[in-house]
N, C-alpha and C. Protein backbone atom coordinates (compact mmCIF):
# COMPACT_ATOMS: atom_id res chain seq x y z
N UNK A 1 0.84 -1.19 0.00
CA UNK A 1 0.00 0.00 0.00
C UNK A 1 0.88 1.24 0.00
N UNK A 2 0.80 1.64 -0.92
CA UNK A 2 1.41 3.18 -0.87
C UNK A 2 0.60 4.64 -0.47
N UNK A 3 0.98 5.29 0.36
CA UNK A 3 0.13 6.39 0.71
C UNK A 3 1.36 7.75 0.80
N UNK A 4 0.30 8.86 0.00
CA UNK A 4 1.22 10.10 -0.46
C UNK A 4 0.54 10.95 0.48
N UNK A 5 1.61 11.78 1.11
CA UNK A 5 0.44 13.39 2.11
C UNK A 5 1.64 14.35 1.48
N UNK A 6 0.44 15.05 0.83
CA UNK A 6 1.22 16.73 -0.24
C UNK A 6 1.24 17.42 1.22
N UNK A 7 2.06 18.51 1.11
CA UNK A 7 1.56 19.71 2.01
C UNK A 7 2.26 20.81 1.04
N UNK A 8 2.69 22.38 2.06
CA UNK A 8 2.84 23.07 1.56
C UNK A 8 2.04 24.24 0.93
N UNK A 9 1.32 24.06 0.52
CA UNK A 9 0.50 24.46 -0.52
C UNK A 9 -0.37 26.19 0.22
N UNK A 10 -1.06 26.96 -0.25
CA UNK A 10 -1.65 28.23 0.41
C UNK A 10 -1.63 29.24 -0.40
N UNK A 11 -1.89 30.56 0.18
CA UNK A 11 -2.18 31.30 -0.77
C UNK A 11 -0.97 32.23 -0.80
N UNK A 12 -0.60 32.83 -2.32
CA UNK A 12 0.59 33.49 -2.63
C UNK A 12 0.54 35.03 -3.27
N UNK A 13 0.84 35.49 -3.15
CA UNK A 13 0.94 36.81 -4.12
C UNK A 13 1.93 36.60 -5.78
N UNK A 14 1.40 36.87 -6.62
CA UNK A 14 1.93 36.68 -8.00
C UNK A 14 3.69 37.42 -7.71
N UNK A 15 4.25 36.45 -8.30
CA UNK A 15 5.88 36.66 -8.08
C UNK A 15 6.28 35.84 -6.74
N UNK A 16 5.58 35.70 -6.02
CA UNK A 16 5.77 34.73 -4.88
C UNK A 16 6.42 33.19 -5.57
N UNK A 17 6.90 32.55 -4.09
CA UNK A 17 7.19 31.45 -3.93
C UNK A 17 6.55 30.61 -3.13
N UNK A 18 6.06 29.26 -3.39
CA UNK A 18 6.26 28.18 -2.25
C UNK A 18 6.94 26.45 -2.62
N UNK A 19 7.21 26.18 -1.70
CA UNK A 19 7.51 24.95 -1.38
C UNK A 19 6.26 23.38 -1.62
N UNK A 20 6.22 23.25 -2.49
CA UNK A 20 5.60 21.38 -2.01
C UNK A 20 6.22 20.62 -1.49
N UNK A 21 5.79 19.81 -0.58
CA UNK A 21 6.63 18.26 -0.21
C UNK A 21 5.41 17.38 -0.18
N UNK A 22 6.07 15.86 -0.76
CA UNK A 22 5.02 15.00 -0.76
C UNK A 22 5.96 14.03 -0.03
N UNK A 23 5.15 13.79 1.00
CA UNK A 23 5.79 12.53 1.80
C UNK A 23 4.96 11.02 1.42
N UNK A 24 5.78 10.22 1.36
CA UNK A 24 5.96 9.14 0.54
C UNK A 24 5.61 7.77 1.82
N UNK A 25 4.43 6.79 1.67
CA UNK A 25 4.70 5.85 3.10
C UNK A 25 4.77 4.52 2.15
N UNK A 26 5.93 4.10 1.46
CA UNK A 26 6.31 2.71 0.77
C UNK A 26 7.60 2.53 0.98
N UNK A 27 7.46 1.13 0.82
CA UNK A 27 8.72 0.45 0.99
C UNK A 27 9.99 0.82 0.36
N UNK A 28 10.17 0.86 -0.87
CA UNK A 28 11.56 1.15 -1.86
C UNK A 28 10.80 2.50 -2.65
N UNK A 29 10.74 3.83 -2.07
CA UNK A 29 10.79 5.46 -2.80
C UNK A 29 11.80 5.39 -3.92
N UNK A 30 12.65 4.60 -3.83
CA UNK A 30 13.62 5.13 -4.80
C UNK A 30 12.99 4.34 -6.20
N UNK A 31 12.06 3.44 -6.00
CA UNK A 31 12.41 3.03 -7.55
C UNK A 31 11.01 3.31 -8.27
N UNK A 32 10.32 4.56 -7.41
CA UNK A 32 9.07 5.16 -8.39
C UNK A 32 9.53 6.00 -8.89
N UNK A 33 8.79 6.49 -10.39
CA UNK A 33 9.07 7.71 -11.30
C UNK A 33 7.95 8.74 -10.47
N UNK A 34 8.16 9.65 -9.65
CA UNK A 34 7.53 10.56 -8.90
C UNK A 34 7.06 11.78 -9.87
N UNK A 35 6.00 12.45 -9.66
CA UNK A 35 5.46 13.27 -10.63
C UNK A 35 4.50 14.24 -9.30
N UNK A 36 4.54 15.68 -10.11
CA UNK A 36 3.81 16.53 -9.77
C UNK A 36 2.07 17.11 -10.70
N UNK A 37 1.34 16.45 -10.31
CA UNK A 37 -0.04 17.16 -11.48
C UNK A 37 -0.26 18.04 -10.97
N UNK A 38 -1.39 18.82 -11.49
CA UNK A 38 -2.62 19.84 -11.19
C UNK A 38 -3.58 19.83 -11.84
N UNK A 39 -4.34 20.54 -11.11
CA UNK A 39 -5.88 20.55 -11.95
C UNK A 39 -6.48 21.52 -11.56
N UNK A 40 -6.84 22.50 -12.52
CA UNK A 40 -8.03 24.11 -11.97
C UNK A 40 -9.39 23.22 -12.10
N UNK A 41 -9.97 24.17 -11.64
CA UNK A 41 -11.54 24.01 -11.71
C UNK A 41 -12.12 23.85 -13.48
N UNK A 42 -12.76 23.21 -13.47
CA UNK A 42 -13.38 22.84 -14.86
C UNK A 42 -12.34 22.40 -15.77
N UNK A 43 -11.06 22.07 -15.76
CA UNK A 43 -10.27 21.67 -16.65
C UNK A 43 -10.00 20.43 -15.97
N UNK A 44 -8.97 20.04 -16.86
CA UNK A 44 -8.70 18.23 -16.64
C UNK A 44 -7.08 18.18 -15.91
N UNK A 45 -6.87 17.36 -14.79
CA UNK A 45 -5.18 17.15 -14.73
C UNK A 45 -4.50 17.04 -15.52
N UNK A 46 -3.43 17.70 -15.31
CA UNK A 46 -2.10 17.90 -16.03
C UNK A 46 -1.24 17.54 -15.40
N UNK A 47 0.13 17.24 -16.48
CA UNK A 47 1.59 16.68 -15.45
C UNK A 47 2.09 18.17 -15.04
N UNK A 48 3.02 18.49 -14.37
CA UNK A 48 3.40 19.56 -14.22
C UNK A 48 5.33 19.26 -14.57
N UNK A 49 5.35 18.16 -13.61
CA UNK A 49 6.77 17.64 -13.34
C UNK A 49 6.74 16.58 -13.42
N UNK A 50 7.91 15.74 -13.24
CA UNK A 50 8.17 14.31 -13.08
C UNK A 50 9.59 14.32 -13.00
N UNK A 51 10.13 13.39 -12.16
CA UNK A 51 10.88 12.98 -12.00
C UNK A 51 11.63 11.55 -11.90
N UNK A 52 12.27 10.80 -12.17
CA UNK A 52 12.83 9.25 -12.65
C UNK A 52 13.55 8.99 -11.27
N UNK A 53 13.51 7.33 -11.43
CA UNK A 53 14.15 6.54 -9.91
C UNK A 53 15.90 7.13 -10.48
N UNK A 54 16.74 7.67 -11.71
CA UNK A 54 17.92 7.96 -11.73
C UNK A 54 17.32 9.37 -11.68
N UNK A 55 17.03 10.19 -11.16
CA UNK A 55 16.92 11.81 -11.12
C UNK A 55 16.45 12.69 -12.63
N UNK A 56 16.27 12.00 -13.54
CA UNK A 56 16.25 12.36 -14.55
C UNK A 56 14.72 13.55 -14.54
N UNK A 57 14.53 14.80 -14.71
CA UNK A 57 13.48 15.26 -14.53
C UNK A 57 12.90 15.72 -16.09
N UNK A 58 11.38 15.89 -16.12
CA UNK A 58 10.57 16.59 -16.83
C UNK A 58 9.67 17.60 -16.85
N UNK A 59 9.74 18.82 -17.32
CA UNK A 59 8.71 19.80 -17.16
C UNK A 59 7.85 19.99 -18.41
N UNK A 60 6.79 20.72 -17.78
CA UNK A 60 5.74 21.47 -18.62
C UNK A 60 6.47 22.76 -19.21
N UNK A 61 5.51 22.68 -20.34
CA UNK A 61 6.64 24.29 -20.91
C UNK A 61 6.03 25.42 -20.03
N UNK A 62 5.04 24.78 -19.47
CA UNK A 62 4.31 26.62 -18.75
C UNK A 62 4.88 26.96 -17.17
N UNK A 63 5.82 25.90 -16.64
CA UNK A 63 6.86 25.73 -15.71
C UNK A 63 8.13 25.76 -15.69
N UNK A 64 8.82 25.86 -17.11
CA UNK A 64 10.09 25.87 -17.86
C UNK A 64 10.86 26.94 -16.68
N UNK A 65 11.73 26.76 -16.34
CA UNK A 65 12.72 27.96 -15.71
C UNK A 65 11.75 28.29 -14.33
N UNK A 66 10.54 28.20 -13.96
CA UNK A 66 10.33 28.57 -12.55
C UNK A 66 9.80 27.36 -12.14
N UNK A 67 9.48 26.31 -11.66
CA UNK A 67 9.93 25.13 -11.18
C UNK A 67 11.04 24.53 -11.17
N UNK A 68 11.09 23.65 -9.58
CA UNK A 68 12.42 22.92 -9.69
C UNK A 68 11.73 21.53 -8.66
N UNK A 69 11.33 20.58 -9.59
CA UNK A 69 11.36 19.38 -8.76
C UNK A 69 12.46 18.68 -8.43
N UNK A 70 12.58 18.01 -7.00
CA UNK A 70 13.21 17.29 -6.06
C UNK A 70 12.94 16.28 -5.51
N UNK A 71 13.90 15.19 -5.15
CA UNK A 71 13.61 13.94 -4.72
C UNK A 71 14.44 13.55 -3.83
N UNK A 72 13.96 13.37 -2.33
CA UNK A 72 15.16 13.19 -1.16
C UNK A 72 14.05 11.28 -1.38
N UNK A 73 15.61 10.74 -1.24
CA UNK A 73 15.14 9.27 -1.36
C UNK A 73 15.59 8.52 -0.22
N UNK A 74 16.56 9.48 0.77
CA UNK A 74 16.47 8.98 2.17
C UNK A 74 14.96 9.12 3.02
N UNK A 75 14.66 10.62 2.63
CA UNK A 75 13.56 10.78 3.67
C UNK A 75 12.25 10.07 2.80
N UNK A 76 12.13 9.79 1.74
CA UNK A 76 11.01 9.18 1.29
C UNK A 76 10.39 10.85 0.67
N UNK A 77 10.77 11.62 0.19
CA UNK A 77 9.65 12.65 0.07
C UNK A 77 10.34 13.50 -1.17
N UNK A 78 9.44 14.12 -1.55
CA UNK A 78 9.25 15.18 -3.19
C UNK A 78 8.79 15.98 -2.85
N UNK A 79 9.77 16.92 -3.67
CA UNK A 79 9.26 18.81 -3.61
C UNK A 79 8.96 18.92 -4.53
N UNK A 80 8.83 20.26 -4.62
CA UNK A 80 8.04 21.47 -5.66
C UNK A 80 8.46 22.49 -5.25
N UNK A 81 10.10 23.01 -5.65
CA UNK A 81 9.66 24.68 -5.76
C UNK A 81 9.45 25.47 -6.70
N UNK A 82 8.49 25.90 -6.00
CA UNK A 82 7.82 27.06 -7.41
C UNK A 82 8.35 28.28 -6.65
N UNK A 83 8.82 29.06 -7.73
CA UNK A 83 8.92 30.53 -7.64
C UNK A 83 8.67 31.55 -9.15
N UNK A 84 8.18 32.49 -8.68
CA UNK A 84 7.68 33.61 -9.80
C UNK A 84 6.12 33.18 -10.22
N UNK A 85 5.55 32.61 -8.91
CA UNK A 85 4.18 32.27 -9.60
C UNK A 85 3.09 32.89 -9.87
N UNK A 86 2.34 32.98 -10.96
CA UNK A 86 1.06 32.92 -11.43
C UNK A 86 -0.39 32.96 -11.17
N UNK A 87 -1.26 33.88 -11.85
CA UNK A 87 -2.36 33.29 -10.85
C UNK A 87 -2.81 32.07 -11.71
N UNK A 88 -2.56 32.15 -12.90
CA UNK A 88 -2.84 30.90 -13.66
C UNK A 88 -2.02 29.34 -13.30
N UNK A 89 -1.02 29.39 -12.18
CA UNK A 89 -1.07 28.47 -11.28
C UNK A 89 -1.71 27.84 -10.22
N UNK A 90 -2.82 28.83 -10.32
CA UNK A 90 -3.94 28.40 -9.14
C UNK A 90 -4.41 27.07 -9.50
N UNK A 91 -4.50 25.84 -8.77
CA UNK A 91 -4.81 25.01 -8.80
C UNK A 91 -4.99 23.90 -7.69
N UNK A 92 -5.32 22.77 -7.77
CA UNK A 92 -4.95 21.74 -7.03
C UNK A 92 -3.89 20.83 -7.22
N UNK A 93 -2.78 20.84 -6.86
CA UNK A 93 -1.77 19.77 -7.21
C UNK A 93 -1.20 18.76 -6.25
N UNK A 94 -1.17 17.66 -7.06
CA UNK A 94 -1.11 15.76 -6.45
C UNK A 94 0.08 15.60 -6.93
N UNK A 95 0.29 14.84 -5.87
CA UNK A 95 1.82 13.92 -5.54
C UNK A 95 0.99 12.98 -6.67
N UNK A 96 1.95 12.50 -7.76
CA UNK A 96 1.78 11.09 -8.17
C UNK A 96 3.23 10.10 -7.89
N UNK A 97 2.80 8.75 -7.51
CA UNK A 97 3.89 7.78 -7.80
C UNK A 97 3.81 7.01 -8.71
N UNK A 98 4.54 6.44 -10.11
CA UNK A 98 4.48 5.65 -10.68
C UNK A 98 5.47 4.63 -10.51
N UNK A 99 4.53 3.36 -10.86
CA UNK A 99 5.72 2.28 -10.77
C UNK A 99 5.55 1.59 -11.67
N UNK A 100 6.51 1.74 -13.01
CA UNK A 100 6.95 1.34 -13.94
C UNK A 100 6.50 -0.14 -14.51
N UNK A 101 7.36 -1.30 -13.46
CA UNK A 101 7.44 -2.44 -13.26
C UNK A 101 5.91 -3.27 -13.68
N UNK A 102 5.01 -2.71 -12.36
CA UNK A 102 3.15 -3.14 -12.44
C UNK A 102 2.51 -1.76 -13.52
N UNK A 103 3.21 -0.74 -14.08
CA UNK A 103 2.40 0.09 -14.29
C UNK A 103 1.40 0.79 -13.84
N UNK A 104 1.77 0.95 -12.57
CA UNK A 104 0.19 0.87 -11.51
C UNK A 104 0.78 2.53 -10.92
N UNK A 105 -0.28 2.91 -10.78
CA UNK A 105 -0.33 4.86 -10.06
C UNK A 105 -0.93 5.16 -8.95
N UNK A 106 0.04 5.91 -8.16
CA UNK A 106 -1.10 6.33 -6.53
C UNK A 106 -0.96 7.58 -6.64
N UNK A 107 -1.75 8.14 -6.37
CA UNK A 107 -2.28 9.71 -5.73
C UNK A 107 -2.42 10.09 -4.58
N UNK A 108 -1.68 11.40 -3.97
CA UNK A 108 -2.15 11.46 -2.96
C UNK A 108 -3.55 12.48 -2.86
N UNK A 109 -3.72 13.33 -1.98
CA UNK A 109 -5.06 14.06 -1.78
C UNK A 109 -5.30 15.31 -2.56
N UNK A 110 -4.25 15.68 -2.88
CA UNK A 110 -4.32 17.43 -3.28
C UNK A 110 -3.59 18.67 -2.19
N UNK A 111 -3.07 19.52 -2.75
CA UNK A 111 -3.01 20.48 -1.89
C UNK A 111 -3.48 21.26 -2.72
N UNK A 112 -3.79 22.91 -1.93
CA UNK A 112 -4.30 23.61 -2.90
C UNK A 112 -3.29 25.12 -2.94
N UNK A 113 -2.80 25.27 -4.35
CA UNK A 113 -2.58 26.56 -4.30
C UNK A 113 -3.03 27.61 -5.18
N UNK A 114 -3.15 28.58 -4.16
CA UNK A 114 -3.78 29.87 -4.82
C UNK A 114 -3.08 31.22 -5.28
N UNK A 115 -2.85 31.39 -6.56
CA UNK A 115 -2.19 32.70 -6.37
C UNK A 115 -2.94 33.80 -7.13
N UNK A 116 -2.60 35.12 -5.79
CA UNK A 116 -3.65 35.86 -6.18
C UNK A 116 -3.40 37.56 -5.51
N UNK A 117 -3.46 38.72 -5.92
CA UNK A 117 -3.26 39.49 -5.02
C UNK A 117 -4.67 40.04 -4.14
């Protein structure tokens, strides 16, 4: 059973920064491809980030240069820093874990961020 808890998340002023961490409760963290989604209201999830069991990362072009996903594989847990954000970053964004091997995906709950003056 794998279980993800996002935190972090709140409300920002445009040009602001925050922090995600998704804490991770499975056995071997290191050998999921870890990913960041979101989702606004009335639209569909999106990837935002991702990241590989060798560090290898991926972004969205609308995150290019102000995201920086992270992967501490001692503590079990994944960031998100965002800085220079958006209000068109307002969203809900989920920890995803993928595991390659079963092809199989967990989610955690959502956090929510808002940016807004």
């Amino acid at each position: 059973q794998v279980q993800l808890v996002e935190s972090g998340g709140g409300l920002v002023q445009p040009g602001g920064s925050l922090r995600l961490s998704c804490a991770a409760s499975v056995s071997i963290f290191a050998i999921y491809t870890m990913g960041w989604y979101h989702q606004a209201p009335g639209k569909q999830r999106e990837l935002v980030a991702s990241i590989t069991p060798g560090g290898s990362t991926n972004y969205a072009d609308f995150v290019k240069g102000r995201f920086t996903i992270s992967r501490d594989n001692a503590k079990n847990t994944l960031y998100l820093q965002m800085n220079n954000l958006k209000p068109e970053d307002t969203a809900v964004y989920y920890c995803n874990a993928h595991l390659r091997a079963l092809n199989r995906d967990y989610w955690g709950q959502g956090t929510q961020v808002t940016v807004s003056s």
